[in-house]
PDB file of N, CA and C in Angstrom:
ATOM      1  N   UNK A   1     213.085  39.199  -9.733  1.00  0.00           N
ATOM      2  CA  UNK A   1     212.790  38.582 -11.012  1.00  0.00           C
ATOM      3  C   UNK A   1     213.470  39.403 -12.080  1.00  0.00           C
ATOM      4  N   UNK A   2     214.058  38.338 -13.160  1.00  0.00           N
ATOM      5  CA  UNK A   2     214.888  39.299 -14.105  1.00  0.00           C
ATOM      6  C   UNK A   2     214.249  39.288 -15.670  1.00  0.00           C
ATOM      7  N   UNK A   3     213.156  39.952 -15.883  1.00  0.00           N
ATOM      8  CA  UNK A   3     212.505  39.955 -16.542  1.00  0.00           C
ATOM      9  C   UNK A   3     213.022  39.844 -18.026  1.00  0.00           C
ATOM     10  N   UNK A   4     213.365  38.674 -18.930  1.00  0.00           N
ATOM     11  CA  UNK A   4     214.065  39.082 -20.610  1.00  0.00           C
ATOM     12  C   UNK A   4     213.440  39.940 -21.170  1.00  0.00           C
ATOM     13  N   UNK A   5     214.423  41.132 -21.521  1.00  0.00           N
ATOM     14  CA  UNK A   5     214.856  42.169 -22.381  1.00  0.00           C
ATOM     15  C   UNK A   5     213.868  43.239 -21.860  1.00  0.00           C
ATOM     16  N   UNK A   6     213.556  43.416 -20.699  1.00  0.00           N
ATOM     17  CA  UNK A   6     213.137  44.718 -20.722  1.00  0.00           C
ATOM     18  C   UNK A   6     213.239  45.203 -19.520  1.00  0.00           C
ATOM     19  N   UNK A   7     213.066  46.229 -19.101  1.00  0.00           N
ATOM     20  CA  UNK A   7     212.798  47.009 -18.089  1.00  0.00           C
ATOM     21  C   UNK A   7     211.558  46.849 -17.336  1.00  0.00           C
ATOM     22  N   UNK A   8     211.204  46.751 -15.971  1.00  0.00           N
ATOM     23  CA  UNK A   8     210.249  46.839 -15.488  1.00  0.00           C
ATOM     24  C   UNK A   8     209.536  48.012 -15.394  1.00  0.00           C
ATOM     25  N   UNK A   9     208.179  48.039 -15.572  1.00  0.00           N
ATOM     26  CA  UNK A   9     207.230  49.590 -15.963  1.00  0.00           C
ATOM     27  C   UNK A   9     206.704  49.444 -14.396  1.00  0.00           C
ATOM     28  N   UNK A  10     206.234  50.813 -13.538  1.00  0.00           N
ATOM     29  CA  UNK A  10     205.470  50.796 -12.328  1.00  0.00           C
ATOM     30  C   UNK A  10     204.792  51.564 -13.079  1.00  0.00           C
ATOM     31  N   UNK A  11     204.056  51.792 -14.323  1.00  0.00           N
ATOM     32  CA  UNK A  11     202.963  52.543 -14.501  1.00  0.00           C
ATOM     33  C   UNK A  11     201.797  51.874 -14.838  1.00  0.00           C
ATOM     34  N   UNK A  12     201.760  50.360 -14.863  1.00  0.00           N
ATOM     35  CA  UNK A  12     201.009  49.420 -14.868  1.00  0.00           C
ATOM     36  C   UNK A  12     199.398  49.553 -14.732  1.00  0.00           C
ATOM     37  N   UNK A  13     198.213  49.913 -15.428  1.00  0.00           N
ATOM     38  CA  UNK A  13     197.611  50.145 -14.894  1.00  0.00           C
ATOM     39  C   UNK A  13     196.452  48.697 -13.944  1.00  0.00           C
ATOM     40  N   UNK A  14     196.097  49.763 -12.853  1.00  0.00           N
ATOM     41  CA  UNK A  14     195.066  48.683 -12.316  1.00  0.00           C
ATOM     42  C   UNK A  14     193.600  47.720 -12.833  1.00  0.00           C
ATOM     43  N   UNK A  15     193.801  46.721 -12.698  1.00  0.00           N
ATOM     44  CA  UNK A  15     192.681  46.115 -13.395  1.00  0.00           C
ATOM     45  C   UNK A  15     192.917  45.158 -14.774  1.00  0.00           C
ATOM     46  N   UNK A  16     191.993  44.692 -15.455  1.00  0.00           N
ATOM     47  CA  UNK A  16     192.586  43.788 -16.884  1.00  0.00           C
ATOM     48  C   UNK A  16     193.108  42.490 -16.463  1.00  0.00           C
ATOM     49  N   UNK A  17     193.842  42.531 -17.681  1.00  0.00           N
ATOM     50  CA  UNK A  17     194.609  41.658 -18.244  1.00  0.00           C
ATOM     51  C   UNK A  17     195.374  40.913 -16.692  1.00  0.00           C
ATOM     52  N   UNK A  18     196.526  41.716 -16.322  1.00  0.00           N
ATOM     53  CA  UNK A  18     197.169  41.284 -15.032  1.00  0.00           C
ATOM     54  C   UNK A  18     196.659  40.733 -14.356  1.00  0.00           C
ATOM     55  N   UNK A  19     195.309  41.537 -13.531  1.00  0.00           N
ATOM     56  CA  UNK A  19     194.795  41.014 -12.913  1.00  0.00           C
ATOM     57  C   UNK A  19     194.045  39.686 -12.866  1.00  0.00           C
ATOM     58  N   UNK A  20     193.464  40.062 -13.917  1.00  0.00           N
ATOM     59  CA  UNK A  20     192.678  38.475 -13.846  1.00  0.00           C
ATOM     60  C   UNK A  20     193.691  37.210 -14.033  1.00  0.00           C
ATOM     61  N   UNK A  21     195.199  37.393 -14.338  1.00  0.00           N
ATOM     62  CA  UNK A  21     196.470  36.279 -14.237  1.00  0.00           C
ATOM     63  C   UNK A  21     196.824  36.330 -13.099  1.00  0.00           C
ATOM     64  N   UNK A  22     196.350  37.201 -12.331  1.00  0.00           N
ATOM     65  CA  UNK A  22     197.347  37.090 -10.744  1.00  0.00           C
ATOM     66  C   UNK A  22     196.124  36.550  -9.818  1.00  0.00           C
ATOM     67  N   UNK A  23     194.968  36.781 -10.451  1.00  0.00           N
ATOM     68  CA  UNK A  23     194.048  36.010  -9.399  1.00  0.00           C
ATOM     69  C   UNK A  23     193.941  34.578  -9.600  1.00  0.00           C
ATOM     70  N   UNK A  24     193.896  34.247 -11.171  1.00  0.00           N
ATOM     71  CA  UNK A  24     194.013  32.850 -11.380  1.00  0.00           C
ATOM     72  C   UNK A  24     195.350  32.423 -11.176  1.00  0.00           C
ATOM     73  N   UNK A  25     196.319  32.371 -10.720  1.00  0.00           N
ATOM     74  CA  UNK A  25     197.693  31.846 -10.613  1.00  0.00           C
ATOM     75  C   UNK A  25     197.885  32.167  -8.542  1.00  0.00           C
ATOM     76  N   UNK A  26     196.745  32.301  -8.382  1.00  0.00           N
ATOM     77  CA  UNK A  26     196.960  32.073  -6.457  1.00  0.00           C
ATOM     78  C   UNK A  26     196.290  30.930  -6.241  1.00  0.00           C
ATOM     79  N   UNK A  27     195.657  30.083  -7.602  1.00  0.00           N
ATOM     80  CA  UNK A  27     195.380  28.674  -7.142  1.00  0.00           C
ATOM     81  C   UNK A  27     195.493  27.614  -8.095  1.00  0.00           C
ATOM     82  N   UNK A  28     196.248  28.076  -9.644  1.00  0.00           N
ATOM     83  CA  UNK A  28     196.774  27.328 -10.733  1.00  0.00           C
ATOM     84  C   UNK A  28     198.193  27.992 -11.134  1.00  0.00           C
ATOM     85  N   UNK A  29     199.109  27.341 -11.182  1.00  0.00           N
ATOM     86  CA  UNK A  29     199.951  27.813 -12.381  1.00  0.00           C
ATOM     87  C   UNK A  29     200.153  28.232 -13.833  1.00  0.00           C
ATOM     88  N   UNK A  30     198.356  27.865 -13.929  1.00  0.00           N
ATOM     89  CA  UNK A  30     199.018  27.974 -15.464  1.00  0.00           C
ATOM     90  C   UNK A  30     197.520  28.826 -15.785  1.00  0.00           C
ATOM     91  N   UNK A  31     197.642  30.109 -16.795  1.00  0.00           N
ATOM     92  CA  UNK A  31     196.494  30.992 -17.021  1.00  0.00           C
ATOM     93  C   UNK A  31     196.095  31.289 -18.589  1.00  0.00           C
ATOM     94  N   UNK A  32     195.215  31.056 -19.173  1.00  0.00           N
ATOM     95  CA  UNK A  32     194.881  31.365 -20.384  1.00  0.00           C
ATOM     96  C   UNK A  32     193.751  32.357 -20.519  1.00  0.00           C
ATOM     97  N   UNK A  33     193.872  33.175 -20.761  1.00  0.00           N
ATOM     98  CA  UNK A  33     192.509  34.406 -21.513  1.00  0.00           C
ATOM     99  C   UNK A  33     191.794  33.645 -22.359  1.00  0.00           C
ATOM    100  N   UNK A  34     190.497  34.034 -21.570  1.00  0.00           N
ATOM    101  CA  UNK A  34     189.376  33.403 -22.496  1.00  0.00           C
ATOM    102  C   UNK A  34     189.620  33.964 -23.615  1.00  0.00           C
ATOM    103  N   UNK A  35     189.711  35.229 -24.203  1.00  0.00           N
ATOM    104  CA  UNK A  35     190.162  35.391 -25.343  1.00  0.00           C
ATOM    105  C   UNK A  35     190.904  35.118 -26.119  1.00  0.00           C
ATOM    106  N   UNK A  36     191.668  33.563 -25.809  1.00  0.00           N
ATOM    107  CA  UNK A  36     192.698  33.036 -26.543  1.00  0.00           C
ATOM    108  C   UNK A  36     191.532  32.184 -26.981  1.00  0.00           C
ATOM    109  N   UNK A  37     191.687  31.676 -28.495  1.00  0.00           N
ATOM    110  CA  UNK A  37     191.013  30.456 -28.783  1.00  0.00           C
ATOM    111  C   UNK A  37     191.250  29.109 -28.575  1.00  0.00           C
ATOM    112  N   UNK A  38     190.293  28.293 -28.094  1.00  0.00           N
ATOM    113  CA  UNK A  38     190.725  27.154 -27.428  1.00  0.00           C
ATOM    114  C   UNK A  38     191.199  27.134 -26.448  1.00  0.00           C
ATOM    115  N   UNK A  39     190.891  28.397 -25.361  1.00  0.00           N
ATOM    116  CA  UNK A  39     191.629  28.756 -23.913  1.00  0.00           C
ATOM    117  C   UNK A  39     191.235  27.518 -22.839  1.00  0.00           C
ATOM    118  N   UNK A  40     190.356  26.879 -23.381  1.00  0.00           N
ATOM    119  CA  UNK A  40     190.562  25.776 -22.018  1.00  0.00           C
ATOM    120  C   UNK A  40     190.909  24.657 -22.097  1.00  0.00           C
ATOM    121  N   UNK A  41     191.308  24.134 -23.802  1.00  0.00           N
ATOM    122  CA  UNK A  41     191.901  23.267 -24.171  1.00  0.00           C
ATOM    123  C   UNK A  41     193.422  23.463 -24.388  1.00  0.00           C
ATOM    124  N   UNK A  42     194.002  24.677 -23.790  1.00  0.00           N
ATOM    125  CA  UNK A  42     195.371  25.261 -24.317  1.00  0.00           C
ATOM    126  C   UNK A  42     195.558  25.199 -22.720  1.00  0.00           C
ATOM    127  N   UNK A  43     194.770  25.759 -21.980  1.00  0.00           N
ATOM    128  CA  UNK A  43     194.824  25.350 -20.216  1.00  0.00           C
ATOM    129  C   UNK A  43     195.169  24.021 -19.950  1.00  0.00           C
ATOM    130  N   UNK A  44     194.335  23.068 -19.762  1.00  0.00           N
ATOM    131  CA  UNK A  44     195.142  21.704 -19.889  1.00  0.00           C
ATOM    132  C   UNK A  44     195.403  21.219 -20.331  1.00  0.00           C
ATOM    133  N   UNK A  45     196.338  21.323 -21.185  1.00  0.00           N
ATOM    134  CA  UNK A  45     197.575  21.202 -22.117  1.00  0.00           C
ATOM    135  C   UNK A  45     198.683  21.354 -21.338  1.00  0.00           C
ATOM    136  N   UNK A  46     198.636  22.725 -21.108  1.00  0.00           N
ATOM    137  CA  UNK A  46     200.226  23.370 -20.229  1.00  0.00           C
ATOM    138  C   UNK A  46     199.978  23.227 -18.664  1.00  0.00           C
ATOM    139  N   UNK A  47     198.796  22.609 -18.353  1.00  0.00           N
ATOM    140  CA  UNK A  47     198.889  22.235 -16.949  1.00  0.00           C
ATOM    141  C   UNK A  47     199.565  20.406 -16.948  1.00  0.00           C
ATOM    142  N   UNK A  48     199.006  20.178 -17.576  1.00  0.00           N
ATOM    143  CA  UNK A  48     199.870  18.879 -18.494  1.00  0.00           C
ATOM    144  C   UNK A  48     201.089  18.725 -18.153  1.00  0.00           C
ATOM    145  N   UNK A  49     201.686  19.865 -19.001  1.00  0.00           N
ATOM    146  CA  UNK A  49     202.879  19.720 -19.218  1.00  0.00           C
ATOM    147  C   UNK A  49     204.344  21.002 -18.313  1.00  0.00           C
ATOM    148  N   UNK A  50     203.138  21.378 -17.280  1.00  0.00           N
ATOM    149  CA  UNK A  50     204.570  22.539 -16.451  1.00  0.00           C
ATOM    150  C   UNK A  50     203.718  21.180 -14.940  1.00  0.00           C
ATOM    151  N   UNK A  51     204.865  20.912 -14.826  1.00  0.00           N
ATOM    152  CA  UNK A  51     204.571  20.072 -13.627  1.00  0.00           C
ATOM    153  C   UNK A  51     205.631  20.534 -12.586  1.00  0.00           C
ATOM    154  N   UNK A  52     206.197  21.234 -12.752  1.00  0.00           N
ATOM    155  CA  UNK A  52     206.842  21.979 -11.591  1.00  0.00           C
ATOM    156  C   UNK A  52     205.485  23.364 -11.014  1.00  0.00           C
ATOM    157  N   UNK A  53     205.640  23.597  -9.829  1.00  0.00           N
ATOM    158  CA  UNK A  53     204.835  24.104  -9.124  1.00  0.00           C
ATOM    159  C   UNK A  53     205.725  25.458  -8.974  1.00  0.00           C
ATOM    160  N   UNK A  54     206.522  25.406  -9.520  1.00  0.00           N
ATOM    161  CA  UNK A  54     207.501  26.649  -9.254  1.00  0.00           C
ATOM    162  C   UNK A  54     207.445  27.860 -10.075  1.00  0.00           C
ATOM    163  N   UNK A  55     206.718  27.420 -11.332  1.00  0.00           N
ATOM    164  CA  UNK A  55     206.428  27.823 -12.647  1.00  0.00           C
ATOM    165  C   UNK A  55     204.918  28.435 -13.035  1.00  0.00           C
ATOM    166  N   UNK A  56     204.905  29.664 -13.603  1.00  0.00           N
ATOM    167  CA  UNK A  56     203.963  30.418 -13.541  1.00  0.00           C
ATOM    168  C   UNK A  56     204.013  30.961 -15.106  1.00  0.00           C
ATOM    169  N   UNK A  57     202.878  30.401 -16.136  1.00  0.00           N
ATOM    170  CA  UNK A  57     202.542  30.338 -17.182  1.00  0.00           C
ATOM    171  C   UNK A  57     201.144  31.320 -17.108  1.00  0.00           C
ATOM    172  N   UNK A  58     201.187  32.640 -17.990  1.00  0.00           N
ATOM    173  CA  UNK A  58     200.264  33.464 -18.298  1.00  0.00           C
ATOM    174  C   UNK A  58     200.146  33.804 -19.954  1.00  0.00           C
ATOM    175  N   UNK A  59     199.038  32.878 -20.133  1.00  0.00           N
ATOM    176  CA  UNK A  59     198.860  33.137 -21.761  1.00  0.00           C
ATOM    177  C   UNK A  59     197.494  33.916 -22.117  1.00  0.00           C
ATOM    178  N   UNK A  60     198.062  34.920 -23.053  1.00  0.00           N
ATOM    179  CA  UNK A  60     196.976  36.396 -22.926  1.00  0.00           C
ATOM    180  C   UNK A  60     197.077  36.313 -24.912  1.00  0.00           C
ATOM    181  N   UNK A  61     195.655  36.738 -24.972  1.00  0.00           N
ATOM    182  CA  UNK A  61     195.906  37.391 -26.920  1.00  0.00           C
ATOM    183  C   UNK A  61     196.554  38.925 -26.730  1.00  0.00           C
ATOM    184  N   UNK A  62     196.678  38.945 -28.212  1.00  0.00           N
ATOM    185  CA  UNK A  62     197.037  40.068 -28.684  1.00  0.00           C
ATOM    186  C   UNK A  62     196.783  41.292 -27.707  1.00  0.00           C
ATOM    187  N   UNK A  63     195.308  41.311 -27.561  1.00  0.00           N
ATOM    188  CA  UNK A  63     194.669  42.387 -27.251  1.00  0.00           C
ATOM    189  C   UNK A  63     195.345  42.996 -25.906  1.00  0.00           C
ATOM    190  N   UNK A  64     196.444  42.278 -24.492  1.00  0.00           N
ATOM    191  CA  UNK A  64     197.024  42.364 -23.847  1.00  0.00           C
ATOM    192  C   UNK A  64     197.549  43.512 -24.041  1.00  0.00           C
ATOM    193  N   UNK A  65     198.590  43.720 -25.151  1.00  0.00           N
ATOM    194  CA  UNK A  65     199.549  44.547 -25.235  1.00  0.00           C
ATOM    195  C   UNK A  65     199.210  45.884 -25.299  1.00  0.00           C
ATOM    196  N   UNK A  66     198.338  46.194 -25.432  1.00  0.00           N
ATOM    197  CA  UNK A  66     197.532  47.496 -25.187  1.00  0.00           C
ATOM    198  C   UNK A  66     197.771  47.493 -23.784  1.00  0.00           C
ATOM    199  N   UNK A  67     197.561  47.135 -22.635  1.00  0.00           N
ATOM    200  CA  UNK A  67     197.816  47.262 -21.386  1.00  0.00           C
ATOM    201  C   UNK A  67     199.091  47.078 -20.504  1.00  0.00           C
ATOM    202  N   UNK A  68     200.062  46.302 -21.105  1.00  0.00           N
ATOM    203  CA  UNK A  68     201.745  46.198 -20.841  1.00  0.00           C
ATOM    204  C   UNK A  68     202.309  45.549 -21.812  1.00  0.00           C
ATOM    205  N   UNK A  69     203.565  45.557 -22.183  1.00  0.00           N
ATOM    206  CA  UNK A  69     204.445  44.145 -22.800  1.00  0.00           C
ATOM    207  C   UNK A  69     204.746  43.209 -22.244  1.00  0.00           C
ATOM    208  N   UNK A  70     204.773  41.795 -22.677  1.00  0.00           N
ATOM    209  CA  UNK A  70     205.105  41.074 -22.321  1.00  0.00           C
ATOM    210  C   UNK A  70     206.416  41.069 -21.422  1.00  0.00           C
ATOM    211  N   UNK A  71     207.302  41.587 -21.112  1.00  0.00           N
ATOM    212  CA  UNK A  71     208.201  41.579 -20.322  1.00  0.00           C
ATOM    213  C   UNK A  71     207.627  42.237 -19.082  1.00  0.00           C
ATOM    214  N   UNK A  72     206.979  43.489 -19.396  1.00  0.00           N
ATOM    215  CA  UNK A  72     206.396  44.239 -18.130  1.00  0.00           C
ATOM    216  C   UNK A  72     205.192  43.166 -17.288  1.00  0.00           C
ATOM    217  N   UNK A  73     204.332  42.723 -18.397  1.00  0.00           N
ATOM    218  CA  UNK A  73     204.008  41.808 -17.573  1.00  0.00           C
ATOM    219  C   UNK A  73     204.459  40.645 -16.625  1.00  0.00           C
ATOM    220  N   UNK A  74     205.560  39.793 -17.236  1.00  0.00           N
ATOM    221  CA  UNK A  74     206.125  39.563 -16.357  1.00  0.00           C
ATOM    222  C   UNK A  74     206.437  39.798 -14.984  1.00  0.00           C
ATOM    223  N   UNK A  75     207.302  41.012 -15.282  1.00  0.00           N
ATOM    224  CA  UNK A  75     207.622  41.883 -13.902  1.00  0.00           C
ATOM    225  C   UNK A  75     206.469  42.221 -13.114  1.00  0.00           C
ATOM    226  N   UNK A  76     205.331  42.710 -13.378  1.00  0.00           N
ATOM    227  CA  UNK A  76     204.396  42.430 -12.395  1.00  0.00           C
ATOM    228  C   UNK A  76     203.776  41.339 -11.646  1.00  0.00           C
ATOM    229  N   UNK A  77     204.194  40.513 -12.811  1.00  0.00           N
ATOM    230  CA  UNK A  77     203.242  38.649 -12.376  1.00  0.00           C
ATOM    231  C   UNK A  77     204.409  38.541 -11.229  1.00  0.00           C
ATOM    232  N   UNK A  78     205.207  38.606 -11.549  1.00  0.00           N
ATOM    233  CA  UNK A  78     206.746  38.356 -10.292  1.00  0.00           C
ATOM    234  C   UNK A  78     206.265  39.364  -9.238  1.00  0.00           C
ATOM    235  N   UNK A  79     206.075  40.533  -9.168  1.00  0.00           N
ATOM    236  CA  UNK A  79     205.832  41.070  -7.740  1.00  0.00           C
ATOM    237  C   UNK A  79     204.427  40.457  -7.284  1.00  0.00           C
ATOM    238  N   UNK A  80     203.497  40.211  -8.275  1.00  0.00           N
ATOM    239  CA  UNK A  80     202.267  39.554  -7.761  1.00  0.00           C
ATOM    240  C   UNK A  80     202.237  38.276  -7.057  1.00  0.00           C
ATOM    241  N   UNK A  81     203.109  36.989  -7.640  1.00  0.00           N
ATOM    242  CA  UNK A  81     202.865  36.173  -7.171  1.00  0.00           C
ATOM    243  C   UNK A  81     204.126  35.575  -6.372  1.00  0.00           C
ATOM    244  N   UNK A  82     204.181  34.609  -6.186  1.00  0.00           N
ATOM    245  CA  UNK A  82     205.108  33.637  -5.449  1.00  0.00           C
ATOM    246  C   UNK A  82     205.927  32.452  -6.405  1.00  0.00           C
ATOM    247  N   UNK A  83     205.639  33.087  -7.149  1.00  0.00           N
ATOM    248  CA  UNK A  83     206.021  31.981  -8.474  1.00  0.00           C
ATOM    249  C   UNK A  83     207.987  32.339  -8.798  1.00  0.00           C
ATOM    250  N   UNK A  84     208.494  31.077  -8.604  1.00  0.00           N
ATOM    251  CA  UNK A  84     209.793  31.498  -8.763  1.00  0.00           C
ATOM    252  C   UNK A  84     210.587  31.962 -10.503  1.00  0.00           C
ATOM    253  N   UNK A  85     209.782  31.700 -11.485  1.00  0.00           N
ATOM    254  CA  UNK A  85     209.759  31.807 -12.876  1.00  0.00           C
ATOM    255  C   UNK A  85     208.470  32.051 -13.268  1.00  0.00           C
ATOM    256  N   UNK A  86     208.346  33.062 -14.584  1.00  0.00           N
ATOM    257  CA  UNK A  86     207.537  33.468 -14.949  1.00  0.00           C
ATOM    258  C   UNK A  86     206.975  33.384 -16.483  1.00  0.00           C
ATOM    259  N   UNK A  87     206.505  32.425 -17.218  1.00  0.00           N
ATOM    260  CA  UNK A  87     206.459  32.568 -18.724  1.00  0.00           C
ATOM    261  C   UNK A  87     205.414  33.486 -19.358  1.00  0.00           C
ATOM    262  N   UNK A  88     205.535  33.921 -19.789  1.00  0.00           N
ATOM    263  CA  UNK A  88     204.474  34.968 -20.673  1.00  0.00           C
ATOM    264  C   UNK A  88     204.200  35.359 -21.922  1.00  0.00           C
ATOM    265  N   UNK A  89     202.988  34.601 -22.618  1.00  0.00           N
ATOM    266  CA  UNK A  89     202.655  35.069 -24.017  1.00  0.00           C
ATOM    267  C   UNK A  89     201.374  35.652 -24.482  1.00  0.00           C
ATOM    268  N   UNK A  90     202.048  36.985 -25.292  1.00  0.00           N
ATOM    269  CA  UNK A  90     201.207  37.942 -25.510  1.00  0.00           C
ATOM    270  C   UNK A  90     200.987  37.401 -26.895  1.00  0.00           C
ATOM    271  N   UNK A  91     200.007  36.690 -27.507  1.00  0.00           N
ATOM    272  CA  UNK A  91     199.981  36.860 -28.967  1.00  0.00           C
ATOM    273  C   UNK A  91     200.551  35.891 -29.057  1.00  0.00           C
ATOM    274  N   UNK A  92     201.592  35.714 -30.179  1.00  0.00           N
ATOM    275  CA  UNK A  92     202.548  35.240 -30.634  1.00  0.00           C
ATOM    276  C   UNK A  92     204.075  35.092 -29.590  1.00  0.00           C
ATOM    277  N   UNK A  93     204.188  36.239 -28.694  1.00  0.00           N
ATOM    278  CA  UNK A  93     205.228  37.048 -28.302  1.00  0.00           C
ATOM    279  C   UNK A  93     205.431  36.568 -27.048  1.00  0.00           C
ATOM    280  N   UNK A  94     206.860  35.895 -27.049  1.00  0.00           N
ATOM    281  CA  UNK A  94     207.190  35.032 -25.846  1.00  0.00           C
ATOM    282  C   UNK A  94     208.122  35.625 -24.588  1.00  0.00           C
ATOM    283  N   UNK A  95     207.296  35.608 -23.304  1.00  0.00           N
ATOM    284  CA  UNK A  95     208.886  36.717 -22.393  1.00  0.00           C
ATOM    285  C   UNK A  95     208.461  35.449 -21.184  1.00  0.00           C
ATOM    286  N   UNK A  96     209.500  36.043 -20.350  1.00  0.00           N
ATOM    287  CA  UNK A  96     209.902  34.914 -19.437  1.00  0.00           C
ATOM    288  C   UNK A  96     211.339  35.426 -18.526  1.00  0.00           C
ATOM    289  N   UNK A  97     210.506  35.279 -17.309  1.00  0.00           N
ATOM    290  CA  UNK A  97     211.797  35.806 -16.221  1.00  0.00           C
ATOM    291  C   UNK A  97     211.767  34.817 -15.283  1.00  0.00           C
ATOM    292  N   UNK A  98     212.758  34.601 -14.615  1.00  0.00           N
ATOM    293  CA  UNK A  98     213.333  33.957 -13.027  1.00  0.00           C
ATOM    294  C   UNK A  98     214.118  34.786 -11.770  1.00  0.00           C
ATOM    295  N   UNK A  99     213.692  34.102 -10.856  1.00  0.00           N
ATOM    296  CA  UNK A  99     214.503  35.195  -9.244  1.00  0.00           C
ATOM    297  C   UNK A  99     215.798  34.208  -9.341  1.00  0.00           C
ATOM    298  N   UNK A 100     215.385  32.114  -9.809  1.00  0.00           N
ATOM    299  CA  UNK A 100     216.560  31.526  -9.264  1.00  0.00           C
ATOM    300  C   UNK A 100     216.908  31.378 -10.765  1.00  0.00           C
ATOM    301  N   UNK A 101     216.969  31.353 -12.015  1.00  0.00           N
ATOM    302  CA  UNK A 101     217.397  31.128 -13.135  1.00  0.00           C
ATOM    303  C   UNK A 101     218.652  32.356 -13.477  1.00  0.00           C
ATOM    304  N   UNK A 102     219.917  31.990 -14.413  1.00  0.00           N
ATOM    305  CA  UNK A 102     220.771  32.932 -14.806  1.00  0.00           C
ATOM    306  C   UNK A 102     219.531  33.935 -15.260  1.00  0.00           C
ATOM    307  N   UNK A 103     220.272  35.157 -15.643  1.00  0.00           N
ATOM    308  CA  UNK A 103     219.342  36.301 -16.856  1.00  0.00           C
ATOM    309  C   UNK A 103     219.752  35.284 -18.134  1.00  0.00           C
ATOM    310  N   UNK A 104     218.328  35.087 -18.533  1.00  0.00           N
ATOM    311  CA  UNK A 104     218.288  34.654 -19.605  1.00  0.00           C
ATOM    312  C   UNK A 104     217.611  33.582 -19.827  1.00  0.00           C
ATOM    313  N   UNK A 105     217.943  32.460 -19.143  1.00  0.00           N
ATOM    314  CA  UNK A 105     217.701  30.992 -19.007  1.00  0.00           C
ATOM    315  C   UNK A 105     216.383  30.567 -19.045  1.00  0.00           C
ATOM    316  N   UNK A 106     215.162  31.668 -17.921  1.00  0.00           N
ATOM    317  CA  UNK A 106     214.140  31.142 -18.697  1.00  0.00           C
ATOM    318  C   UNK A 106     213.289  31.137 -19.559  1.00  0.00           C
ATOM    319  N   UNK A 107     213.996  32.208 -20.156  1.00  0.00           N
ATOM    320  CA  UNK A 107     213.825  32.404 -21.826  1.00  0.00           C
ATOM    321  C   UNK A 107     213.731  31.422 -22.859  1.00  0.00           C
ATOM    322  N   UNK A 108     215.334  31.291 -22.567  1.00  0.00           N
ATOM    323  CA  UNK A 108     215.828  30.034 -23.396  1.00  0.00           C
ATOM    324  C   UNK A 108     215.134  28.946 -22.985  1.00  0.00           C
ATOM    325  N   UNK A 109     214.439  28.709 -21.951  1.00  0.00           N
ATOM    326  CA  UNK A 109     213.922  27.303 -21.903  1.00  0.00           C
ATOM    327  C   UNK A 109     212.255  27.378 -22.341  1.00  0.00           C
ATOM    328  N   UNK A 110     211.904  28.589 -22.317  1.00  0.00           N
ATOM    329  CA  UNK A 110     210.664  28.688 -22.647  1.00  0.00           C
ATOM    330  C   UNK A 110     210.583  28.928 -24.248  1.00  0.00           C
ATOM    331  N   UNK A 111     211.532  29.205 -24.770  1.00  0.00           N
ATOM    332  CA  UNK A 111     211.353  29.356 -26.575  1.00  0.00           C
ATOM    333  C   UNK A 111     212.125  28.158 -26.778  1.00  0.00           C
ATOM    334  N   UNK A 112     212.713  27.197 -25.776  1.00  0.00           N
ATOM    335  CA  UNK A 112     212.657  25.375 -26.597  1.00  0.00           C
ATOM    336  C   UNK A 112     211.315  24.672 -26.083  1.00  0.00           C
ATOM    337  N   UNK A 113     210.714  24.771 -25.363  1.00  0.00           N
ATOM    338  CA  UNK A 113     209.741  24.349 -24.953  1.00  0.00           C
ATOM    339  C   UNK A 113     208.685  24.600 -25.992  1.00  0.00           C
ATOM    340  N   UNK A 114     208.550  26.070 -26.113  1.00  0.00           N
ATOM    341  CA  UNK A 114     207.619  26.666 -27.117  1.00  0.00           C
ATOM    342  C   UNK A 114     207.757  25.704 -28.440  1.00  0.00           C
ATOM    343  N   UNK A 115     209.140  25.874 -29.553  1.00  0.00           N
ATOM    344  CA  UNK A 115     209.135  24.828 -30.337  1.00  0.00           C
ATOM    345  C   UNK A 115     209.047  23.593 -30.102  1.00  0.00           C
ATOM    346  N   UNK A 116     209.411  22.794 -29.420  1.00  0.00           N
ATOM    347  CA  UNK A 116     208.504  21.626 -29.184  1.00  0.00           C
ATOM    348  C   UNK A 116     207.423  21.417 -29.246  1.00  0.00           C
ATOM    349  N   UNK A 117     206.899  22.440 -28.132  1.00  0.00           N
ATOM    350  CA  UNK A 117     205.336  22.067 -28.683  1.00  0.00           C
ATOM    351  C   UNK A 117     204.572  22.942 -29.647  1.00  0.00           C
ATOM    352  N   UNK A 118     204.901  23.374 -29.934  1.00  0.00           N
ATOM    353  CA  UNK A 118     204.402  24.204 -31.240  1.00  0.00           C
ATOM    354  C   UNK A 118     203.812  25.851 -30.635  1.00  0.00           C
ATOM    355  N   UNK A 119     203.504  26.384 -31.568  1.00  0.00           N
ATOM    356  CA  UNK A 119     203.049  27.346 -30.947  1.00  0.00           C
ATOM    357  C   UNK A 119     201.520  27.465 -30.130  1.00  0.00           C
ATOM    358  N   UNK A 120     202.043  28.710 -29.265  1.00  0.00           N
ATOM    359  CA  UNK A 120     201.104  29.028 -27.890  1.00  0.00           C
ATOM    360  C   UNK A 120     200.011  29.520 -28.619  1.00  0.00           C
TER     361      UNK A 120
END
């Protein structure tokens, strides 16, 4: 997985945030933190709308980034799961990697997606 713009961290710690996205994404694609507002109306929404099964959507608040960046997260959701692309928003803050996408691409498709539908 080629995580946009960052480096992968192995200092990750155990527990949190990650975890509770890698347990919910071994039987949904798509993950929202209760601490997002409107997390279960923002859940099926983007289960809605990622209808590829290939695709692995982890939407976390703010409070995430205290525990990795959004890119690092990524890179862990990719060794965690089986998911061939990875979208990830911390906050506001959009990252997104692929094993079969160029570097880059599912970036770019996840910040046109993002404007379309407005923000996460």
């Amino acid at each position: 997985m080629r995580p946009a713009s960052a480096s992968h961290s192995s200092a990750i710690s155990d527990g949190g945030y990650i975890d509770d996205a890698t347990s919910a994404l071994e039987s949904t694609n798509v993950y929202v933190s209760p601490e997002v507002s409107g997390s279960a109306a923002l859940a099926d929404a983007l289960d809605q709308q990622i209808s590829d099964a290939s695709i692995g959507v982890a939407v976390f608040s703010d409070n995430a980034a205290l525990e990795a960046s959004g890119p690092d997260i990524v890179a862990e959701l990719a060794q965690q799961t089986e998911y061939d692309t990875i979208i990830v928003a911390v906050g506001d803050d959009l990252s997104a990697g692929s094993r079969v996408l160029a570097s880059g691409e599912a970036m770019r498709i996840a910040n046109e997606a993002e404007g379309s539908a407005g923000s996460v």
